[in-house]
PDB file of N, CA and C in Angstrom:
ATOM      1  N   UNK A   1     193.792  65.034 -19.414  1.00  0.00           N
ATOM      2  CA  UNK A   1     193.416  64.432 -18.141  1.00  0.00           C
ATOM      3  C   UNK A   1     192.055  63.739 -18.229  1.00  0.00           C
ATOM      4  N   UNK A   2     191.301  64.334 -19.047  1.00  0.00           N
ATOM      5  CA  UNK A   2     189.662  63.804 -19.166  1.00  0.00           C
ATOM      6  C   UNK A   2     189.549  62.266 -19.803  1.00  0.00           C
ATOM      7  N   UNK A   3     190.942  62.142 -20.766  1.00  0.00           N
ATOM      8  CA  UNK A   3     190.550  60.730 -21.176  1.00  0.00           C
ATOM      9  C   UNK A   3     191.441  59.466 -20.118  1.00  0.00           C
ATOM     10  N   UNK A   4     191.961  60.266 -19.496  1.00  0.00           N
ATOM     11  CA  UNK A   4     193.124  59.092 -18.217  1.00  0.00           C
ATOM     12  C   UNK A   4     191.872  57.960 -17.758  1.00  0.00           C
ATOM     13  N   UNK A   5     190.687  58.773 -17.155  1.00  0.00           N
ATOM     14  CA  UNK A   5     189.872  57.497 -16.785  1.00  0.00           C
ATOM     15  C   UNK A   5     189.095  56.417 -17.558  1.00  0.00           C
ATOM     16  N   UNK A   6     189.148  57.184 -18.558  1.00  0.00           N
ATOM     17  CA  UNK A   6     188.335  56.476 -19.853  1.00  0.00           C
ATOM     18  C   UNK A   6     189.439  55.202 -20.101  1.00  0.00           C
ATOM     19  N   UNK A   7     190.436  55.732 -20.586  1.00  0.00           N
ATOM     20  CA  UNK A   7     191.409  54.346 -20.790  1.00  0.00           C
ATOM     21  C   UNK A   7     191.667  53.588 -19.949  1.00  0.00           C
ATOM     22  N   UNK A   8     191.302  53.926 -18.833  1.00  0.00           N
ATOM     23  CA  UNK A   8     192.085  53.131 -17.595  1.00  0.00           C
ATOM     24  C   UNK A   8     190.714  52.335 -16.871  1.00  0.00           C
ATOM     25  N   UNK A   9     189.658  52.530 -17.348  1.00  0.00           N
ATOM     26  CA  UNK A   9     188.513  51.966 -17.008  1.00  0.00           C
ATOM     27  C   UNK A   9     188.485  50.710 -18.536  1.00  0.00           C
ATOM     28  N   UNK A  10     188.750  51.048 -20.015  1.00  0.00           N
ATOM     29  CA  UNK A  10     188.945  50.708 -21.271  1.00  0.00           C
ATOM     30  C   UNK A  10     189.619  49.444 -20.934  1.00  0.00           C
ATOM     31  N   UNK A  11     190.954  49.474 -20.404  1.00  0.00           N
ATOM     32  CA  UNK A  11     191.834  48.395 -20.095  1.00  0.00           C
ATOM     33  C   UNK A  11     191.405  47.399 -19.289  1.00  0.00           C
ATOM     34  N   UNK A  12     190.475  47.370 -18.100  1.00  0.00           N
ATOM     35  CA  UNK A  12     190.471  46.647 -17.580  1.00  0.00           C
ATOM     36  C   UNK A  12     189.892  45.241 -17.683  1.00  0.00           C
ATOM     37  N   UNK A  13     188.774  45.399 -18.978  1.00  0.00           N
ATOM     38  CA  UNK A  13     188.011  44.349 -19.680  1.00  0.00           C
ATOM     39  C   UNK A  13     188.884  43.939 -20.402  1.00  0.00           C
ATOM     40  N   UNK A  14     190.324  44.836 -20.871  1.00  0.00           N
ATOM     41  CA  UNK A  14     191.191  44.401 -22.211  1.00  0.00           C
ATOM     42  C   UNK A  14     190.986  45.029 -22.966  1.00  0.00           C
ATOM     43  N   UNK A  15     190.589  46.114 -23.270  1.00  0.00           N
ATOM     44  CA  UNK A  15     190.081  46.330 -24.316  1.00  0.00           C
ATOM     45  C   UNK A  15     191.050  47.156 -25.282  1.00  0.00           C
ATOM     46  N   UNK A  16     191.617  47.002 -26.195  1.00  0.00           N
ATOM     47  CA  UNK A  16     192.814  47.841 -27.072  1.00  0.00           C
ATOM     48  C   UNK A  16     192.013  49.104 -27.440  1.00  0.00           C
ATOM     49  N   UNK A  17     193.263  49.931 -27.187  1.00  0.00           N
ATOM     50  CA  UNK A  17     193.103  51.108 -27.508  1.00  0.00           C
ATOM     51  C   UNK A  17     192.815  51.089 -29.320  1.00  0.00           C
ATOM     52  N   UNK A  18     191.423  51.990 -29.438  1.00  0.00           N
ATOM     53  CA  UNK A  18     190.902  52.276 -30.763  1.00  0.00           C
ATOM     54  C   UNK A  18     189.894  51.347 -31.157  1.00  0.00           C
ATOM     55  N   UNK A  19     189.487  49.849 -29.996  1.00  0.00           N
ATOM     56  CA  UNK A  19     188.813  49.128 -30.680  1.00  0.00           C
ATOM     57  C   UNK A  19     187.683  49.322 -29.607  1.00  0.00           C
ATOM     58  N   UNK A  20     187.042  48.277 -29.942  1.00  0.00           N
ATOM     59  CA  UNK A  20     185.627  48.198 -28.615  1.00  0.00           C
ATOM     60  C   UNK A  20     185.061  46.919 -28.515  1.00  0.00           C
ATOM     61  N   UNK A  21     184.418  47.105 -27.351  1.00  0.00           N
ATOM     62  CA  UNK A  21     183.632  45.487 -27.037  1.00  0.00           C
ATOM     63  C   UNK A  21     182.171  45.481 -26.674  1.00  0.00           C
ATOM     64  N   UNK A  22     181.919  44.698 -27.435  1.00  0.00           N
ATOM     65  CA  UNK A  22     180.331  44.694 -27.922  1.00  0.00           C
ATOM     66  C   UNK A  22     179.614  43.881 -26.438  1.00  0.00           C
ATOM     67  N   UNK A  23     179.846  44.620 -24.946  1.00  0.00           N
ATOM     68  CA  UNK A  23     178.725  44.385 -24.453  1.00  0.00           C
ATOM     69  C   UNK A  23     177.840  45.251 -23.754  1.00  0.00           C
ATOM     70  N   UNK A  24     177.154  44.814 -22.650  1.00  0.00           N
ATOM     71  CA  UNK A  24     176.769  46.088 -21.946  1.00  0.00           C
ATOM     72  C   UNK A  24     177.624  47.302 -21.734  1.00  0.00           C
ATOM     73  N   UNK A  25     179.155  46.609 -20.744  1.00  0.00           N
ATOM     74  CA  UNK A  25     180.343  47.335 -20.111  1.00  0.00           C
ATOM     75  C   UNK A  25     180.661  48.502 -21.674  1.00  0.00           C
ATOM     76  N   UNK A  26     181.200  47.578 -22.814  1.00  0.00           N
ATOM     77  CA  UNK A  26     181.785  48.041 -23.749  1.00  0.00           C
ATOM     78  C   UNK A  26     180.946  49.299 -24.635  1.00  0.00           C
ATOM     79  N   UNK A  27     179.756  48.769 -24.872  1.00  0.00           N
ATOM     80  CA  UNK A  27     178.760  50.075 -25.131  1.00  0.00           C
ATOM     81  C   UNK A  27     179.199  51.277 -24.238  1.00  0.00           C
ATOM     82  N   UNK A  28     178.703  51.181 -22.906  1.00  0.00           N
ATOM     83  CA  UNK A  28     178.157  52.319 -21.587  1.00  0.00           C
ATOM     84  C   UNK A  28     179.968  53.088 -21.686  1.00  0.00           C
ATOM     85  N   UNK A  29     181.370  52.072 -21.876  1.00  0.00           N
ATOM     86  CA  UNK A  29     182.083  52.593 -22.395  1.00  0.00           C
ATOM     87  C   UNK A  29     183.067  53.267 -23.537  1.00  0.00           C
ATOM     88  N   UNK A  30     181.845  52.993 -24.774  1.00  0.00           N
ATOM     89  CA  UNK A  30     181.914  53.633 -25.757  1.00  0.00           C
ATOM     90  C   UNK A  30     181.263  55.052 -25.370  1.00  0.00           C
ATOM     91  N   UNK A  31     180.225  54.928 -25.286  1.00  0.00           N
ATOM     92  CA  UNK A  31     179.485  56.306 -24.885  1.00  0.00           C
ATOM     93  C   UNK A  31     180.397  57.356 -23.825  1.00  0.00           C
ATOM     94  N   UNK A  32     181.109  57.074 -23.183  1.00  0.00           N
ATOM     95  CA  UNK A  32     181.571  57.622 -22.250  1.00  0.00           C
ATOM     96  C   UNK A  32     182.579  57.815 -22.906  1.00  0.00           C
ATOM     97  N   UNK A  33     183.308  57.355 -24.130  1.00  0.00           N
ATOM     98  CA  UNK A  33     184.580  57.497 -24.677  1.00  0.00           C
ATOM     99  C   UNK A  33     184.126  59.032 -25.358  1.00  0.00           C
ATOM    100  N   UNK A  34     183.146  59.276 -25.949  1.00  0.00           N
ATOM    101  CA  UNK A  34     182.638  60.285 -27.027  1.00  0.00           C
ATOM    102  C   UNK A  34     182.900  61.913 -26.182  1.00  0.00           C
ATOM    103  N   UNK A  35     182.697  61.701 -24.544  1.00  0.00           N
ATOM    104  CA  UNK A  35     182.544  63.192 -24.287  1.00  0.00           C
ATOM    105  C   UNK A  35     183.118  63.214 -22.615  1.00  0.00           C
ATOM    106  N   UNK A  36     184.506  62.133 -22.612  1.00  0.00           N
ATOM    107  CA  UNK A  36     184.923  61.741 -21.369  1.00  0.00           C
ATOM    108  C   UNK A  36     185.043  63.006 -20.495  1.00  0.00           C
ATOM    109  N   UNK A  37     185.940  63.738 -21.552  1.00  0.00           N
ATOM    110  CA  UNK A  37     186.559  64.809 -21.045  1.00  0.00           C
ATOM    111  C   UNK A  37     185.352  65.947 -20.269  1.00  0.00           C
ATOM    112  N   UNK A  38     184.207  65.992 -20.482  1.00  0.00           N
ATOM    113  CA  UNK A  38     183.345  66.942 -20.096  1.00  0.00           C
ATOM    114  C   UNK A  38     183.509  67.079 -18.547  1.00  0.00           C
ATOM    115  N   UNK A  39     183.272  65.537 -17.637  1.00  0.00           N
ATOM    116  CA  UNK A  39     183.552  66.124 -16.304  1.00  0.00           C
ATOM    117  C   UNK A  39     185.245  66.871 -15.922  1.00  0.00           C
ATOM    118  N   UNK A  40     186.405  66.323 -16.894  1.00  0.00           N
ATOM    119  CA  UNK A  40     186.760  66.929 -16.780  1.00  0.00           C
ATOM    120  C   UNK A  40     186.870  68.694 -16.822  1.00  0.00           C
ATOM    121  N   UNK A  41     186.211  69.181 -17.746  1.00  0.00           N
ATOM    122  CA  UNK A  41     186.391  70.587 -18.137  1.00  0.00           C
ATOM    123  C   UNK A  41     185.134  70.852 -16.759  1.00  0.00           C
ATOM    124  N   UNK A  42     184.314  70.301 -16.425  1.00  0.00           N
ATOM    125  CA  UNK A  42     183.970  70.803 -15.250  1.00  0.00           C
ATOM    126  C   UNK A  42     184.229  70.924 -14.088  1.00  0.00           C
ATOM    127  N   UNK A  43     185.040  70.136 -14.149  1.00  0.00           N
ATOM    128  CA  UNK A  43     185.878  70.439 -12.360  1.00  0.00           C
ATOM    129  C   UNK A  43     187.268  71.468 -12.532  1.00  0.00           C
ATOM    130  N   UNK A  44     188.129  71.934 -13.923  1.00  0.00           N
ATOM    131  CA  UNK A  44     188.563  72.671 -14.155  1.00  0.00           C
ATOM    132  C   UNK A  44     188.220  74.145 -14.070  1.00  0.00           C
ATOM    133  N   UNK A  45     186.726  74.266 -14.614  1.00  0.00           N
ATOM    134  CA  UNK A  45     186.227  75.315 -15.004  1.00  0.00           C
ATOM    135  C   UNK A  45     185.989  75.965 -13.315  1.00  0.00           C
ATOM    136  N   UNK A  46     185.303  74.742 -12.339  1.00  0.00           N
ATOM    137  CA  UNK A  46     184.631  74.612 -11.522  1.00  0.00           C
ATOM    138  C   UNK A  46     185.323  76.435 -10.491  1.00  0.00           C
ATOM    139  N   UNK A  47     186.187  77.222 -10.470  1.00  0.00           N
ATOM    140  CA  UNK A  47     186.396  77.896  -9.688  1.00  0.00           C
ATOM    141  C   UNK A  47     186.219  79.061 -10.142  1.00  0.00           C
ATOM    142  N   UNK A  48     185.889  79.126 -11.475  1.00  0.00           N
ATOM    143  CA  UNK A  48     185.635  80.656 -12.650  1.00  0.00           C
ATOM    144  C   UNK A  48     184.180  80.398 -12.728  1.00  0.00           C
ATOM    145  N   UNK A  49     183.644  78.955 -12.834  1.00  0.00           N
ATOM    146  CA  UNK A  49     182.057  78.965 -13.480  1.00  0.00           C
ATOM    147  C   UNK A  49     181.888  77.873 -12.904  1.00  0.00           C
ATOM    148  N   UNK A  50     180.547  77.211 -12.088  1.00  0.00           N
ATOM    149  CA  UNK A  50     180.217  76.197 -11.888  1.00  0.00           C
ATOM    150  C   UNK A  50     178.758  76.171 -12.736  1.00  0.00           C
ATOM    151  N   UNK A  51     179.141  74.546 -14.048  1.00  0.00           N
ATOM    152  CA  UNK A  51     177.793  74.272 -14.632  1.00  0.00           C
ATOM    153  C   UNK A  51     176.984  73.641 -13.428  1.00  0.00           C
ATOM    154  N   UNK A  52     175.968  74.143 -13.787  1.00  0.00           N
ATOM    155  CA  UNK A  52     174.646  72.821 -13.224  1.00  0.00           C
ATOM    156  C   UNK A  52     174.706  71.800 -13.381  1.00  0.00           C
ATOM    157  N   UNK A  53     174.730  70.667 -12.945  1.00  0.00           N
ATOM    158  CA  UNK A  53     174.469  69.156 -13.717  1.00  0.00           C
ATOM    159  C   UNK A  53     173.906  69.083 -14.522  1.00  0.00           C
ATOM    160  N   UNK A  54     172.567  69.591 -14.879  1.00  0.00           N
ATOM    161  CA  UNK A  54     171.599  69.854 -16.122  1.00  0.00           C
ATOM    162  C   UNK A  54     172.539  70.344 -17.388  1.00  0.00           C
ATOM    163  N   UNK A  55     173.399  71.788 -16.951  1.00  0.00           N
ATOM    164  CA  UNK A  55     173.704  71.870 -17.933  1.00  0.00           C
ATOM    165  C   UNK A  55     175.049  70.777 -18.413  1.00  0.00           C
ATOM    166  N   UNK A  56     175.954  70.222 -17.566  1.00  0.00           N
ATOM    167  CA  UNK A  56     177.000  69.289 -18.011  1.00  0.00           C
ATOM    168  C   UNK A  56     176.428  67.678 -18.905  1.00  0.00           C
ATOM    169  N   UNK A  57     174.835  68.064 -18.105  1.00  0.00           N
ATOM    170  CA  UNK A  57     174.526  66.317 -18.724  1.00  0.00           C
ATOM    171  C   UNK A  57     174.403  67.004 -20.023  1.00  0.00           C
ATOM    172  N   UNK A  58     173.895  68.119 -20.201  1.00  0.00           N
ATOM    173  CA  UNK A  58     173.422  68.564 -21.864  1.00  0.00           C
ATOM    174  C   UNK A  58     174.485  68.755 -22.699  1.00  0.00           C
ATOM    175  N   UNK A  59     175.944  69.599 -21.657  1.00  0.00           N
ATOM    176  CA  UNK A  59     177.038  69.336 -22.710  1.00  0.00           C
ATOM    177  C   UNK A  59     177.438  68.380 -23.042  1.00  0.00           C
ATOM    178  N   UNK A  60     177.354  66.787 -22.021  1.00  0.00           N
ATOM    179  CA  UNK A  60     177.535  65.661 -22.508  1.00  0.00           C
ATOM    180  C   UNK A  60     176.864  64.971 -23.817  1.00  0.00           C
ATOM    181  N   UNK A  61     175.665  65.132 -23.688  1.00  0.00           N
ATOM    182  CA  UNK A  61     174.407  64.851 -24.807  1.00  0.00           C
ATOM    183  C   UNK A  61     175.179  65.498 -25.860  1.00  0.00           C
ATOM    184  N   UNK A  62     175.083  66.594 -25.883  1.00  0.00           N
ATOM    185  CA  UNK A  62     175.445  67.251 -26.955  1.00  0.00           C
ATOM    186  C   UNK A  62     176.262  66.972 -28.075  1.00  0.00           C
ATOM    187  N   UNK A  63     177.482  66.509 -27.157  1.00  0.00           N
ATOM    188  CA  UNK A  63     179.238  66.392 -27.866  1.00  0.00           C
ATOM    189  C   UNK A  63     179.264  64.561 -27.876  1.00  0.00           C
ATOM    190  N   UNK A  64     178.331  64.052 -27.659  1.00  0.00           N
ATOM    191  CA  UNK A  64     177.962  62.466 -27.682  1.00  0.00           C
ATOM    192  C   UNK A  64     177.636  62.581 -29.254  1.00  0.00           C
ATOM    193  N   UNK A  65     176.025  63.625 -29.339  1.00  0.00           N
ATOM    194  CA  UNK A  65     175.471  62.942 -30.298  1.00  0.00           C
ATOM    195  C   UNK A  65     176.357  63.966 -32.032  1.00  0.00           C
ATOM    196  N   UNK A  66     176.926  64.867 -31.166  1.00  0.00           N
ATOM    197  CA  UNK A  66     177.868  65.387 -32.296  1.00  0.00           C
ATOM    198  C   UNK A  66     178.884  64.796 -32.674  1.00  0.00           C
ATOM    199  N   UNK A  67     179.827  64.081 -31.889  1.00  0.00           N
ATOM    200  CA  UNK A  67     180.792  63.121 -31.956  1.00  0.00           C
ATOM    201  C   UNK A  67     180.499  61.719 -33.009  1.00  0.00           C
ATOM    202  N   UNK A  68     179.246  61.392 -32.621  1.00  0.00           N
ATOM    203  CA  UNK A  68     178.143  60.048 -33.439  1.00  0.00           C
ATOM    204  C   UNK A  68     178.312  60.259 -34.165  1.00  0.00           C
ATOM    205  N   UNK A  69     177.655  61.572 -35.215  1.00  0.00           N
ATOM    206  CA  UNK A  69     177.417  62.097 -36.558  1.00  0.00           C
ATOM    207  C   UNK A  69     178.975  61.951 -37.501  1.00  0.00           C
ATOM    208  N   UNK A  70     179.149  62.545 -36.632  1.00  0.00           N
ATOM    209  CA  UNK A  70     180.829  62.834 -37.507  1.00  0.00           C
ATOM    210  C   UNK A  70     181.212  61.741 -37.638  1.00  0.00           C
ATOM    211  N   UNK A  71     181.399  60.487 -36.852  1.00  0.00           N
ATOM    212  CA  UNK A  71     181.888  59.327 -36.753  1.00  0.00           C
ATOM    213  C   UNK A  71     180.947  58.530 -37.880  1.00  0.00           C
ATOM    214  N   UNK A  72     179.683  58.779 -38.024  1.00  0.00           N
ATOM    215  CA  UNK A  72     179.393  57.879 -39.463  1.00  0.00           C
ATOM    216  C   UNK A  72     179.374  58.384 -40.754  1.00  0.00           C
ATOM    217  N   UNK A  73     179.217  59.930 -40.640  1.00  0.00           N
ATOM    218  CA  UNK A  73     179.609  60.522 -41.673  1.00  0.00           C
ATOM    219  C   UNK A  73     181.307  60.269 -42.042  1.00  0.00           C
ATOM    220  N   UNK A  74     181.585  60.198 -41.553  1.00  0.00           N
ATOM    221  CA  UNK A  74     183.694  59.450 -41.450  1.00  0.00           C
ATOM    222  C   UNK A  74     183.540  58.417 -42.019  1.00  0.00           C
ATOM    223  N   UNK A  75     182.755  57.416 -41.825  1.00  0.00           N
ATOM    224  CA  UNK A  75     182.297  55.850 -41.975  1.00  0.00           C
ATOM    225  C   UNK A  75     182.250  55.794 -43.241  1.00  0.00           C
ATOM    226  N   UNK A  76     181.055  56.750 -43.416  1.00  0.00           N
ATOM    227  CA  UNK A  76     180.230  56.827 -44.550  1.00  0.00           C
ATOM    228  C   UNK A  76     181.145  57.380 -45.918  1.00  0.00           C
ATOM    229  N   UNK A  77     182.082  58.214 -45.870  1.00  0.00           N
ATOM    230  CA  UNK A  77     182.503  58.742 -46.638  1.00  0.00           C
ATOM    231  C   UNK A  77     184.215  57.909 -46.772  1.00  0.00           C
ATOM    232  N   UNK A  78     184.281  57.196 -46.096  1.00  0.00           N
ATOM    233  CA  UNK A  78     186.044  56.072 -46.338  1.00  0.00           C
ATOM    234  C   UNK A  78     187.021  56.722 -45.767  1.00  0.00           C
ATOM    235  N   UNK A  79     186.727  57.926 -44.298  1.00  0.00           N
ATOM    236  CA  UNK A  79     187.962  58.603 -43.630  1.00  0.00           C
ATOM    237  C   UNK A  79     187.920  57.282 -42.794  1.00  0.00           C
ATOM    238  N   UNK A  80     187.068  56.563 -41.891  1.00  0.00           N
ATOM    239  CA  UNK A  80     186.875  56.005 -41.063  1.00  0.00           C
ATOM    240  C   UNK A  80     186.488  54.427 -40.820  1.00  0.00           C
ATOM    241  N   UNK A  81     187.700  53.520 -40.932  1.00  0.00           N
ATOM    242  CA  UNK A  81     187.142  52.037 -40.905  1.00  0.00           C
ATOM    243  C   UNK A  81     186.538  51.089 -40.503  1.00  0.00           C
ATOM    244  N   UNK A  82     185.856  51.633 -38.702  1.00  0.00           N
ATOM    245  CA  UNK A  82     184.881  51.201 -37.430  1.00  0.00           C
ATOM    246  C   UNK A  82     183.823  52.580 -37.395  1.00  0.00           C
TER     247      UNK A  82
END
């Protein structure tokens, strides 16, 4: 469910699934591609545990800049062709 808005926000510039577009929009929705799902798992979670915003922006940060790593280490090593 967390990535439904991501793609459906993705499409509307055109943008094919797996690729990206190099502008403002396409960046702010790359970044948002890396850890879409987080508000999801927070409005799921939301009736057992409610995060803070503090802490959801940090799980966002988090699984952004962990997502990054892996993605150039992927790059870097020939799993990964973008």
């Amino acid at each position: 469910m967390g990535e439904l808005s991501n793609s459906f926000l993705k499409r509307q510039p055109d943008i094919q699934p797996g690729a990206s577009h190099h502008s403002p929009l396409g960046v702010a929705l790359a970044i948002f591609d890396q850890a879409d799902f987080v508000p999801a798992v927070w409005l799921t979670l939301a009736p057992l545990w409610l995060m803070t915003p503090a802490q959801s922006i940090a799980a966002f940060a988090v699984r952004v800049s962990v997502h990054f790593a892996i993605n150039v280490i992927g790059y870097g090593i020939g799993a990964r062709k973008t």
